[in-house]
PDB file of N, CA and C in Angstrom:
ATOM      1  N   UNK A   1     -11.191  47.899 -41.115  1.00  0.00           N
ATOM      2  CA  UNK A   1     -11.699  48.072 -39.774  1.00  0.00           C
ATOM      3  C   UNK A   1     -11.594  49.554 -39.421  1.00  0.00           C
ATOM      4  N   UNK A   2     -12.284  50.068 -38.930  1.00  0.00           N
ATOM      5  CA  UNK A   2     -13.109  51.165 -38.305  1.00  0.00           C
ATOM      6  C   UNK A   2     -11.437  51.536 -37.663  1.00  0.00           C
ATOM      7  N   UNK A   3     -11.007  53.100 -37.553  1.00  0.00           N
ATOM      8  CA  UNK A   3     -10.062  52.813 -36.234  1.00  0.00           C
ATOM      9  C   UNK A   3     -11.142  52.994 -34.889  1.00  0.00           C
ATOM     10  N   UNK A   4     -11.840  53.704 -34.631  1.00  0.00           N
ATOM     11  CA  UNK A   4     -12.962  53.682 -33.211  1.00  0.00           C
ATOM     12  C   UNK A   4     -13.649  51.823 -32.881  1.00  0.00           C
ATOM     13  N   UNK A   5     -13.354  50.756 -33.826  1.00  0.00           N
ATOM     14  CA  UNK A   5     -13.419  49.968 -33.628  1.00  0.00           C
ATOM     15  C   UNK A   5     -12.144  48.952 -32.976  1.00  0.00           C
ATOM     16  N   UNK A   6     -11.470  49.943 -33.438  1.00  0.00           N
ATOM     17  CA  UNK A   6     -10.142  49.344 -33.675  1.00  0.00           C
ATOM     18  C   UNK A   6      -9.123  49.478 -31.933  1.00  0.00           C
ATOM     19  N   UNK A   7     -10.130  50.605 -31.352  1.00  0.00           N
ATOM     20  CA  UNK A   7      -9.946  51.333 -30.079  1.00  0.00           C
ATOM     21  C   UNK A   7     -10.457  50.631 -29.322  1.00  0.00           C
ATOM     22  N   UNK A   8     -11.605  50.047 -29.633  1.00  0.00           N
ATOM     23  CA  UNK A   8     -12.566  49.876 -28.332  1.00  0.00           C
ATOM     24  C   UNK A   8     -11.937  47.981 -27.769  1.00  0.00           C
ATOM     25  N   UNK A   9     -11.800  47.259 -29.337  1.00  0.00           N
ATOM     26  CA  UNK A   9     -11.078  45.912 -29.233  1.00  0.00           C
ATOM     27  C   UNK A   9      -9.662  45.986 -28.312  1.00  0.00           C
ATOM     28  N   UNK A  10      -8.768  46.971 -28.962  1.00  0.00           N
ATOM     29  CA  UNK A  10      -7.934  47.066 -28.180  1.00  0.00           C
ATOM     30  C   UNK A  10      -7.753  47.386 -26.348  1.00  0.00           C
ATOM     31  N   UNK A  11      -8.622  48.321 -25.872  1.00  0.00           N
ATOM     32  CA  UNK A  11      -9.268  48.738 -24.844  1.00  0.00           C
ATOM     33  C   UNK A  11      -9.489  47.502 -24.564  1.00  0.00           C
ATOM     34  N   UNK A  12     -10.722  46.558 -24.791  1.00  0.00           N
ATOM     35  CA  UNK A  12     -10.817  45.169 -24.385  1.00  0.00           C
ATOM     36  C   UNK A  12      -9.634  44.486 -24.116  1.00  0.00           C
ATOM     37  N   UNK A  13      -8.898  44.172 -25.046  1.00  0.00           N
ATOM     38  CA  UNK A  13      -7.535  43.452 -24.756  1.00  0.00           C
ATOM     39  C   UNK A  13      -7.149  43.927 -23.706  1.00  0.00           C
ATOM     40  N   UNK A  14      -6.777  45.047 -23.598  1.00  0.00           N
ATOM     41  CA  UNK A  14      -5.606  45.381 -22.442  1.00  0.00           C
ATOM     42  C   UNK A  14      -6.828  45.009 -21.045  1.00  0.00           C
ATOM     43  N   UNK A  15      -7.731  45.424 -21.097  1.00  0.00           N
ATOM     44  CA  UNK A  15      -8.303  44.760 -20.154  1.00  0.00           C
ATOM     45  C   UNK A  15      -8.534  43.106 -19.800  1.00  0.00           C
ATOM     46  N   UNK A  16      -8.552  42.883 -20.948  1.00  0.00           N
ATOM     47  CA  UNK A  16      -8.614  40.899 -20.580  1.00  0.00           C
ATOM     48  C   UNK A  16      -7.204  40.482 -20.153  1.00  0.00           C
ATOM     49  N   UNK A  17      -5.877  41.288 -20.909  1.00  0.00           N
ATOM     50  CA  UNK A  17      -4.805  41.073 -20.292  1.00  0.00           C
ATOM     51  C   UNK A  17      -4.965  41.172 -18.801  1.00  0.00           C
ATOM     52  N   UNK A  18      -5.486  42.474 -18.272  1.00  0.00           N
ATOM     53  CA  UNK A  18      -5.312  42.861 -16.536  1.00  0.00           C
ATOM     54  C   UNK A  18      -5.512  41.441 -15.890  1.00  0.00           C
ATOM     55  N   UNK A  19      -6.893  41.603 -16.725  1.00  0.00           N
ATOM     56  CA  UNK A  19      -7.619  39.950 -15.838  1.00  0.00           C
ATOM     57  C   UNK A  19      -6.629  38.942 -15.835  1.00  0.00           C
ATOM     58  N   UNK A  20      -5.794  38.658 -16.762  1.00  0.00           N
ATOM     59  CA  UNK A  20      -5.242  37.133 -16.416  1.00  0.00           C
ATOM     60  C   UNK A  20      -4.281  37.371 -15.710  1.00  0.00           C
ATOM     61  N   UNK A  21      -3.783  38.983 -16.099  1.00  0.00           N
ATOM     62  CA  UNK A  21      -2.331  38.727 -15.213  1.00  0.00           C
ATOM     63  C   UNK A  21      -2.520  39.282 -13.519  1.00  0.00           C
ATOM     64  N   UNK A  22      -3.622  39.515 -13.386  1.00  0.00           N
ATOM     65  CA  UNK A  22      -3.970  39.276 -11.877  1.00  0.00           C
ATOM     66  C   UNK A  22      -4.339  38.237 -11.241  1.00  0.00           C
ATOM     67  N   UNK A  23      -4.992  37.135 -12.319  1.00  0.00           N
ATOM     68  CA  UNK A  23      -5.421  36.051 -12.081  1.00  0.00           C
ATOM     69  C   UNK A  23      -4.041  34.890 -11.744  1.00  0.00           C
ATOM     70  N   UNK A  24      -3.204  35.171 -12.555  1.00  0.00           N
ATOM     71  CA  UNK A  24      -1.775  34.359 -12.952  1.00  0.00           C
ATOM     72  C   UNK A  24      -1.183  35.124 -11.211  1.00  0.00           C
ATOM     73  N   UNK A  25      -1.377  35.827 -11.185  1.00  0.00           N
ATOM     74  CA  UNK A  25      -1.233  36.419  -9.451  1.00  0.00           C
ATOM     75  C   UNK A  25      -1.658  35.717  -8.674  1.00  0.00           C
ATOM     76  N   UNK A  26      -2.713  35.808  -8.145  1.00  0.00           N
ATOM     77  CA  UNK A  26      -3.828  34.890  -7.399  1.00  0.00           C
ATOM     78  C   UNK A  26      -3.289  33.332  -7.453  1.00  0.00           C
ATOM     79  N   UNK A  27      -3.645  32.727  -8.543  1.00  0.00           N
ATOM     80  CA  UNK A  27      -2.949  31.408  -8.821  1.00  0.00           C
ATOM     81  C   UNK A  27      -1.622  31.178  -8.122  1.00  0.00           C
ATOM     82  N   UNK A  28      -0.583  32.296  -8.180  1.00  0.00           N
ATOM     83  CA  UNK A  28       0.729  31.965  -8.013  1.00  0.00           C
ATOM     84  C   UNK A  28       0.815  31.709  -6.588  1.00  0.00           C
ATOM     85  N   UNK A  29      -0.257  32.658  -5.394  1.00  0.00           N
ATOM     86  CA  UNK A  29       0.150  33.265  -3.793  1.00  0.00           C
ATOM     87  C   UNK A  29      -0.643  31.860  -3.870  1.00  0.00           C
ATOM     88  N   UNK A  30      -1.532  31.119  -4.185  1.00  0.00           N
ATOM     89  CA  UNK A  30      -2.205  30.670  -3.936  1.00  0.00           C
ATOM     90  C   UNK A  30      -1.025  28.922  -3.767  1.00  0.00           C
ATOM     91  N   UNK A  31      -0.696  28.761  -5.145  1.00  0.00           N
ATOM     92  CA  UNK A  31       0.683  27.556  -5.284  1.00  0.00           C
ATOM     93  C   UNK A  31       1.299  28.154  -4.110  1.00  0.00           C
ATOM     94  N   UNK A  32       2.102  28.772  -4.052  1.00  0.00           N
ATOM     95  CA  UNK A  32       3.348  28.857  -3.089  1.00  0.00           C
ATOM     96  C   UNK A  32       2.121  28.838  -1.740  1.00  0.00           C
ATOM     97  N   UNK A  33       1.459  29.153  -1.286  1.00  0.00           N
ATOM     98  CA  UNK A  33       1.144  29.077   0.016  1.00  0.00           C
ATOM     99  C   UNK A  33       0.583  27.154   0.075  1.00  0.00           C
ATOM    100  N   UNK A  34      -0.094  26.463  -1.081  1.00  0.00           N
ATOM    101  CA  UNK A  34       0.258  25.165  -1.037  1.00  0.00           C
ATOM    102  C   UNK A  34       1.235  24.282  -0.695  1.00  0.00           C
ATOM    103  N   UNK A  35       2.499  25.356  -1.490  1.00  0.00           N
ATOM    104  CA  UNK A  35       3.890  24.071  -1.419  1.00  0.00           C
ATOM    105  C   UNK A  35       4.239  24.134   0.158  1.00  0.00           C
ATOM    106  N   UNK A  36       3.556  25.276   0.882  1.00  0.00           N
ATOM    107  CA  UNK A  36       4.771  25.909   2.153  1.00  0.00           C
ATOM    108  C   UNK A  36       3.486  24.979   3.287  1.00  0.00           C
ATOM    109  N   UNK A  37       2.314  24.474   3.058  1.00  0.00           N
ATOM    110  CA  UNK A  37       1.617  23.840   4.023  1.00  0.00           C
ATOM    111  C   UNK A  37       1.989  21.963   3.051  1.00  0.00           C
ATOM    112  N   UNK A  38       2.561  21.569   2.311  1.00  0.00           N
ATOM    113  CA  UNK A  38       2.890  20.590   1.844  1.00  0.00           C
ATOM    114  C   UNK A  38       4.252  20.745   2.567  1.00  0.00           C
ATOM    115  N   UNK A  39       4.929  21.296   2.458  1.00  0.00           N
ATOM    116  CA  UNK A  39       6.423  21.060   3.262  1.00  0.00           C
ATOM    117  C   UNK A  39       5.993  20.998   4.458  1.00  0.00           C
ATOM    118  N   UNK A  40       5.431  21.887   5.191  1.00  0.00           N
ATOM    119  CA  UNK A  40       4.934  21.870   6.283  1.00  0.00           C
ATOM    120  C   UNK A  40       4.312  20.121   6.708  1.00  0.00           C
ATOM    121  N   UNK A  41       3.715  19.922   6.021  1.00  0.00           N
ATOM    122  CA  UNK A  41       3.165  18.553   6.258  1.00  0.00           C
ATOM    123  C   UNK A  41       4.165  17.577   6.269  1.00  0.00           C
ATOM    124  N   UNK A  42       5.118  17.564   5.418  1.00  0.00           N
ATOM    125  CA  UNK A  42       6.229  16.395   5.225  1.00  0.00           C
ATOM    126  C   UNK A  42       6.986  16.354   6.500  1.00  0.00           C
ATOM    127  N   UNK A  43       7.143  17.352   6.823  1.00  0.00           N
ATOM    128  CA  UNK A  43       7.704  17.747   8.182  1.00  0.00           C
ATOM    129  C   UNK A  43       7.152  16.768   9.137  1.00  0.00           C
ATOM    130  N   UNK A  44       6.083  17.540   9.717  1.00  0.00           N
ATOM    131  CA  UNK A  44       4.977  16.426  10.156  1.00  0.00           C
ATOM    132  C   UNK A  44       4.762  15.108  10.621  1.00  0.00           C
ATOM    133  N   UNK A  45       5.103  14.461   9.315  1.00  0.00           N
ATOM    134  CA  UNK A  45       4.989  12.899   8.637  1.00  0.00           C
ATOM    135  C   UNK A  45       5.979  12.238   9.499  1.00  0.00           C
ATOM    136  N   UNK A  46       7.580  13.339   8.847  1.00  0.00           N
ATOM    137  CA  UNK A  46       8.828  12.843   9.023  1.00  0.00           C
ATOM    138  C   UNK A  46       9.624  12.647  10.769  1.00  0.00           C
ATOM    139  N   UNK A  47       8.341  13.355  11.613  1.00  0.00           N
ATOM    140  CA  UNK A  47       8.448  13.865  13.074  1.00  0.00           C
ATOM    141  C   UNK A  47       7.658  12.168  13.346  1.00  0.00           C
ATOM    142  N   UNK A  48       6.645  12.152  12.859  1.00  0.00           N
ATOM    143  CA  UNK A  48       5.477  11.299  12.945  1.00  0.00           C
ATOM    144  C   UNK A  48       6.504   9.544  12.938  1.00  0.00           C
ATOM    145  N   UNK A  49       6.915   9.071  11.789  1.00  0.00           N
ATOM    146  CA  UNK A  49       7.992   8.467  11.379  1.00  0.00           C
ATOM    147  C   UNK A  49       8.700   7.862  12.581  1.00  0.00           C
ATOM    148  N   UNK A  50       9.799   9.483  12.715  1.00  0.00           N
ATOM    149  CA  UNK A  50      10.910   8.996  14.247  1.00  0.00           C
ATOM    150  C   UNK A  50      10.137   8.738  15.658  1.00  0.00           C
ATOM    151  N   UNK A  51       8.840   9.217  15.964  1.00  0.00           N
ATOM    152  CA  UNK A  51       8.225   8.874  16.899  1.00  0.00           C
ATOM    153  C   UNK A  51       7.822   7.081  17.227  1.00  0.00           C
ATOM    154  N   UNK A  52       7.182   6.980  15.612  1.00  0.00           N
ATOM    155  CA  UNK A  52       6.802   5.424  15.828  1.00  0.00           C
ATOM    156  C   UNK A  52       8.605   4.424  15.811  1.00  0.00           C
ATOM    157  N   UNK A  53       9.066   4.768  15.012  1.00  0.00           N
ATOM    158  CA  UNK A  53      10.422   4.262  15.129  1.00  0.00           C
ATOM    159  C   UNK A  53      10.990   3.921  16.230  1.00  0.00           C
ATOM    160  N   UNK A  54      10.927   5.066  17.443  1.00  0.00           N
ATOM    161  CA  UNK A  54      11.468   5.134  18.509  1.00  0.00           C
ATOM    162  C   UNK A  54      10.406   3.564  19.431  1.00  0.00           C
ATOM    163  N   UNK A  55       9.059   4.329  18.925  1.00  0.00           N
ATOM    164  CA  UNK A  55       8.050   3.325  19.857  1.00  0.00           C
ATOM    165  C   UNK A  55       8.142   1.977  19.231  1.00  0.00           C
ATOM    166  N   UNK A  56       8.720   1.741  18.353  1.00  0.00           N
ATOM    167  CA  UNK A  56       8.452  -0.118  17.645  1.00  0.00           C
ATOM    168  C   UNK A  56      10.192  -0.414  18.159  1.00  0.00           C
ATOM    169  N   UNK A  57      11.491   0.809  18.415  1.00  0.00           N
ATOM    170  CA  UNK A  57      12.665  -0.001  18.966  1.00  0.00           C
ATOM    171  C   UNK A  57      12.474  -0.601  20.596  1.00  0.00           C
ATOM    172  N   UNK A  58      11.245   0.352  21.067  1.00  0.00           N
ATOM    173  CA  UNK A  58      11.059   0.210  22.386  1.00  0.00           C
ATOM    174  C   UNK A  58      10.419  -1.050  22.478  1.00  0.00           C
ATOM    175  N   UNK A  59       9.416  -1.371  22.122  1.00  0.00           N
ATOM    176  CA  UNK A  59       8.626  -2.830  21.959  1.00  0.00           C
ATOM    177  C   UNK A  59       9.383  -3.575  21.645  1.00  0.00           C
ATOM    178  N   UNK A  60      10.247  -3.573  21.260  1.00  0.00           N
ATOM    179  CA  UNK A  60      11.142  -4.992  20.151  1.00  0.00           C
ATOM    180  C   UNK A  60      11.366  -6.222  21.402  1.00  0.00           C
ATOM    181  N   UNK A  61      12.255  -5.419  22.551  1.00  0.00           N
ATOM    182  CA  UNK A  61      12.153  -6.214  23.339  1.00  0.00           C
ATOM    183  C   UNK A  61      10.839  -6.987  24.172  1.00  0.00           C
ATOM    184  N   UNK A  62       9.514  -6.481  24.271  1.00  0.00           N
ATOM    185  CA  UNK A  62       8.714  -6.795  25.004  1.00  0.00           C
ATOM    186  C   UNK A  62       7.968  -7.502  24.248  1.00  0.00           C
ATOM    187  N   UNK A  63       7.995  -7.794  23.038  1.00  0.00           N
ATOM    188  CA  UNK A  63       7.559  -8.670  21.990  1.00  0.00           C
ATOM    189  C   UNK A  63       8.422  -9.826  21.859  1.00  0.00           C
ATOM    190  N   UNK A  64       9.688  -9.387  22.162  1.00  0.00           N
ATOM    191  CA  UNK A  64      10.645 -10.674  21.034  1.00  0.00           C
ATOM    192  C   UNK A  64      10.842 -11.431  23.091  1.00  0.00           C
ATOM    193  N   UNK A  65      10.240 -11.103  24.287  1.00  0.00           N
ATOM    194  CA  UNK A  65      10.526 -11.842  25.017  1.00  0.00           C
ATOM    195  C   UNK A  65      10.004 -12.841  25.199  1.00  0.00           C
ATOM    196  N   UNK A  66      10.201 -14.342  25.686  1.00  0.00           N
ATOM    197  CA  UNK A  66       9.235 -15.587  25.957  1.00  0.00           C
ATOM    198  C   UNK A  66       7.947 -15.613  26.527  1.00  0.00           C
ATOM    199  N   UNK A  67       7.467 -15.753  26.233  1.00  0.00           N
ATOM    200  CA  UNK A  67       6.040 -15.937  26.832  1.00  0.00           C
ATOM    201  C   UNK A  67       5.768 -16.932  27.545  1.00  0.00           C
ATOM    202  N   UNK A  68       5.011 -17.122  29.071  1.00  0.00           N
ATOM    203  CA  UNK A  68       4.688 -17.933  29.660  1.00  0.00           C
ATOM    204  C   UNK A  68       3.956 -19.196  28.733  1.00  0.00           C
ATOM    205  N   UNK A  69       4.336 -20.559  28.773  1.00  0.00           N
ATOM    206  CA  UNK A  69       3.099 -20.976  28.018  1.00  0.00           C
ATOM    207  C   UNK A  69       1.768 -21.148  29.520  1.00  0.00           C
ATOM    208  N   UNK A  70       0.547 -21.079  29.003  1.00  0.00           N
ATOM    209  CA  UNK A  70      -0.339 -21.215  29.768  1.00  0.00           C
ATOM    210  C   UNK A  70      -1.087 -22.442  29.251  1.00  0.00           C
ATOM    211  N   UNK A  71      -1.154 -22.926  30.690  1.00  0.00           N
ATOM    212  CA  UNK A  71      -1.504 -23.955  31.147  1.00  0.00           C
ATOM    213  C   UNK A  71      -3.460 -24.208  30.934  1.00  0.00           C
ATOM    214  N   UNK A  72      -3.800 -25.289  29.993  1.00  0.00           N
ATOM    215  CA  UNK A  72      -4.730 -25.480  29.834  1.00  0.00           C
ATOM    216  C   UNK A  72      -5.733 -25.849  31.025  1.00  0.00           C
ATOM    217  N   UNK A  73      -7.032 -25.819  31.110  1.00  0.00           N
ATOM    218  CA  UNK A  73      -7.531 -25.679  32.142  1.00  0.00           C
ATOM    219  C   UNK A  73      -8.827 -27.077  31.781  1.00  0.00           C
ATOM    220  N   UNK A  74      -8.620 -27.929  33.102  1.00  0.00           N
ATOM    221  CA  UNK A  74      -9.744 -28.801  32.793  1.00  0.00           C
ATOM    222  C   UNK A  74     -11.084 -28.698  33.449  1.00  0.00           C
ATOM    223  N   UNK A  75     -11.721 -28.891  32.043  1.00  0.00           N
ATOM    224  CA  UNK A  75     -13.420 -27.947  32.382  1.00  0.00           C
ATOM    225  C   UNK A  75     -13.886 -29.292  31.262  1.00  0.00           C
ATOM    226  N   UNK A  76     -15.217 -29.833  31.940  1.00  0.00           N
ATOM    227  CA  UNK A  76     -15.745 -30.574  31.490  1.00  0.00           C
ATOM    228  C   UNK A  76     -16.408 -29.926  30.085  1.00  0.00           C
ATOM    229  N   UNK A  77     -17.018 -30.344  28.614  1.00  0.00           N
ATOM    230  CA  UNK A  77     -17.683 -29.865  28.089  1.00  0.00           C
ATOM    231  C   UNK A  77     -18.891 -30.751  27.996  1.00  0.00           C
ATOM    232  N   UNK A  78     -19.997 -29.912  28.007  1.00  0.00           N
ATOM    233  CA  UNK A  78     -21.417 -30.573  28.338  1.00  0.00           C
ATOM    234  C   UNK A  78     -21.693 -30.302  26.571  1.00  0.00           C
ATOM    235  N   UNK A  79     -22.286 -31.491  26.009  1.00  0.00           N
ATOM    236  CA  UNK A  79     -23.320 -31.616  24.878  1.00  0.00           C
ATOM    237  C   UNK A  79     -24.714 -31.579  25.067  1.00  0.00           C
ATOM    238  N   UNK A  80     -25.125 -31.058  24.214  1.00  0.00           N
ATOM    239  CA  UNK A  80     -26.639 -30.871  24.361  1.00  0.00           C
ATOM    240  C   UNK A  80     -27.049 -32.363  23.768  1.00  0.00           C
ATOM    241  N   UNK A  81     -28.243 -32.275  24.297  1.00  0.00           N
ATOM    242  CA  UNK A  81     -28.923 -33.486  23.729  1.00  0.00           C
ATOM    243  C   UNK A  81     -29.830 -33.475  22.676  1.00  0.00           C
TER     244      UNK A  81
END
């Protein structure tokens, strides 16, 4: 191999290196700003969670109380002919 060939491949390399390891950059801000709106979200969820919790201890009673029974109502039913 040529060394002026041998220059120009190499030249390439170090440049395809730049590329990935800026790319492997990009990728990385890109993950961590994922995980930090995924935590962010669990958060969220876990707020979301104690809210209904609170609202289904509050109902417990207004559910688990007796209910009137209601009184059927007499209404003739008409058949068609």
């Amino acid at each position: 191999m040529k060394a002026s060939k041998f220059l120009r491949l190499k030249a390439r390399f170090a440049q395809a290196s730049e590329v990935i390891v800026e790319a492997a950059k990009e990728v990385s801000v890109v993950v961590e700003k994922a995980v930090k709106e995924i935590v962010e979200a669990e958060q969220t969820v876990e707020k979301i969670v104690e809210e209904v919790k609170e609202v289904v201890e509050e109902a417990k009673p207004i559910v688990e109380a007796p209910i009137e029974e209601v009184k059927p109502t007499k209404k003739k039913v008409v058949k068609d002919a």
